[in-house]
Protein backbone atom coordinates (compact mmCIF):
# COMPACT_ATOMS: atom_id res chain seq x y z
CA UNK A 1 -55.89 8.72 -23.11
CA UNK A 2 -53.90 5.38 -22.24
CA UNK A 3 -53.47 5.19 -18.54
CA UNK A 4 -53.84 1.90 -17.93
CA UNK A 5 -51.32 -1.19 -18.28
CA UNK A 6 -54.58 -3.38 -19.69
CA UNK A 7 -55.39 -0.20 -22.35
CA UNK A 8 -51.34 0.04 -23.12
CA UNK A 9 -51.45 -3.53 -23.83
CA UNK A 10 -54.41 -3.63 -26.45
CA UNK A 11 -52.82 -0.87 -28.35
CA UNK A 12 -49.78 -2.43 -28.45
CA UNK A 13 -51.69 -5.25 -29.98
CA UNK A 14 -53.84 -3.22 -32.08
CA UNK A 15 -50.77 -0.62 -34.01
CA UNK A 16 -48.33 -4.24 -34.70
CA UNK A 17 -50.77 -4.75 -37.68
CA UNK A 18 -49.67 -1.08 -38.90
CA UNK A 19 -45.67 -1.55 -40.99
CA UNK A 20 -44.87 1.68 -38.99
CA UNK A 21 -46.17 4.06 -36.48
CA UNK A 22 -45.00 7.65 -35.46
CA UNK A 23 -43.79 8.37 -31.96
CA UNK A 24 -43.34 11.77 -29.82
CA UNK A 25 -42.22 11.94 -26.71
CA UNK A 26 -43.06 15.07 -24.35
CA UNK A 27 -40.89 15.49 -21.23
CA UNK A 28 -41.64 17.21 -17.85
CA UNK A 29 -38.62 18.95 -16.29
CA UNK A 30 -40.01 21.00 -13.02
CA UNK A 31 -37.87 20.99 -9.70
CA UNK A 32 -35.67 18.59 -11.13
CA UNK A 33 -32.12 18.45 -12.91
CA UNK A 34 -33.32 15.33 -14.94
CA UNK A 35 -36.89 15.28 -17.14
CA UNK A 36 -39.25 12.82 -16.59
CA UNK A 37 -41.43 11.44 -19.76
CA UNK A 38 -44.77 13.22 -19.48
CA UNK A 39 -46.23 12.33 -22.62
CA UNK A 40 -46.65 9.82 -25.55
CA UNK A 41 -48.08 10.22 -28.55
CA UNK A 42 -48.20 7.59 -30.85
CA UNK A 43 -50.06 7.65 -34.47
CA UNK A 44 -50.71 4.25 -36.73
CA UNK A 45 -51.79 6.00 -39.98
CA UNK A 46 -55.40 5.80 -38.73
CA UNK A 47 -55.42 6.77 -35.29
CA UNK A 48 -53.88 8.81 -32.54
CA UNK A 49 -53.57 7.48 -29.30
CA UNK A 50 -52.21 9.65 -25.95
CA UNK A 51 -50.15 7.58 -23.41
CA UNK A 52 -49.87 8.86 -20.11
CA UNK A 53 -46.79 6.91 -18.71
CA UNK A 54 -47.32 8.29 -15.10
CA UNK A 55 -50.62 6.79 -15.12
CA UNK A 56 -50.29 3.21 -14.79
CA UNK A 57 -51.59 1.59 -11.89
CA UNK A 58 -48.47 -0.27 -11.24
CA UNK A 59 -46.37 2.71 -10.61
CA UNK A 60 -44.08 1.72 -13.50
CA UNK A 61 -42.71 4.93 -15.24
């Protein structure tokens, strides 16, 4: 799981060899009238990787 901005940047670096990548998004809608993204799941061919986009240090969501 990806919950750092260090981690999110080395697999950035890593899947840019790959000529594509798959992406899903999973959204979290409780108490509110707009979802917030919850989830990423990203897949190079090779290897899955889980990005938790509320988990970064910096509070950036």
């Amino acid at each position: 799981m990806i919950t750092t901005d260090d981690a999110l940047a080395s697999l950035c670096e890593a899947v840019r060899a790959f000529p594509a990548i798959a992406l899903d998004t999973e959204f979290v809608r409780t108490r509110t009238y707009y979802p917030q993204l919850g989830l990423i799941q990203l897949f190079d061919g090779e290897h899955l990787a889980l990005i938790d986009p509320l988990g970064s240090p910096t509070g950036h969501r």
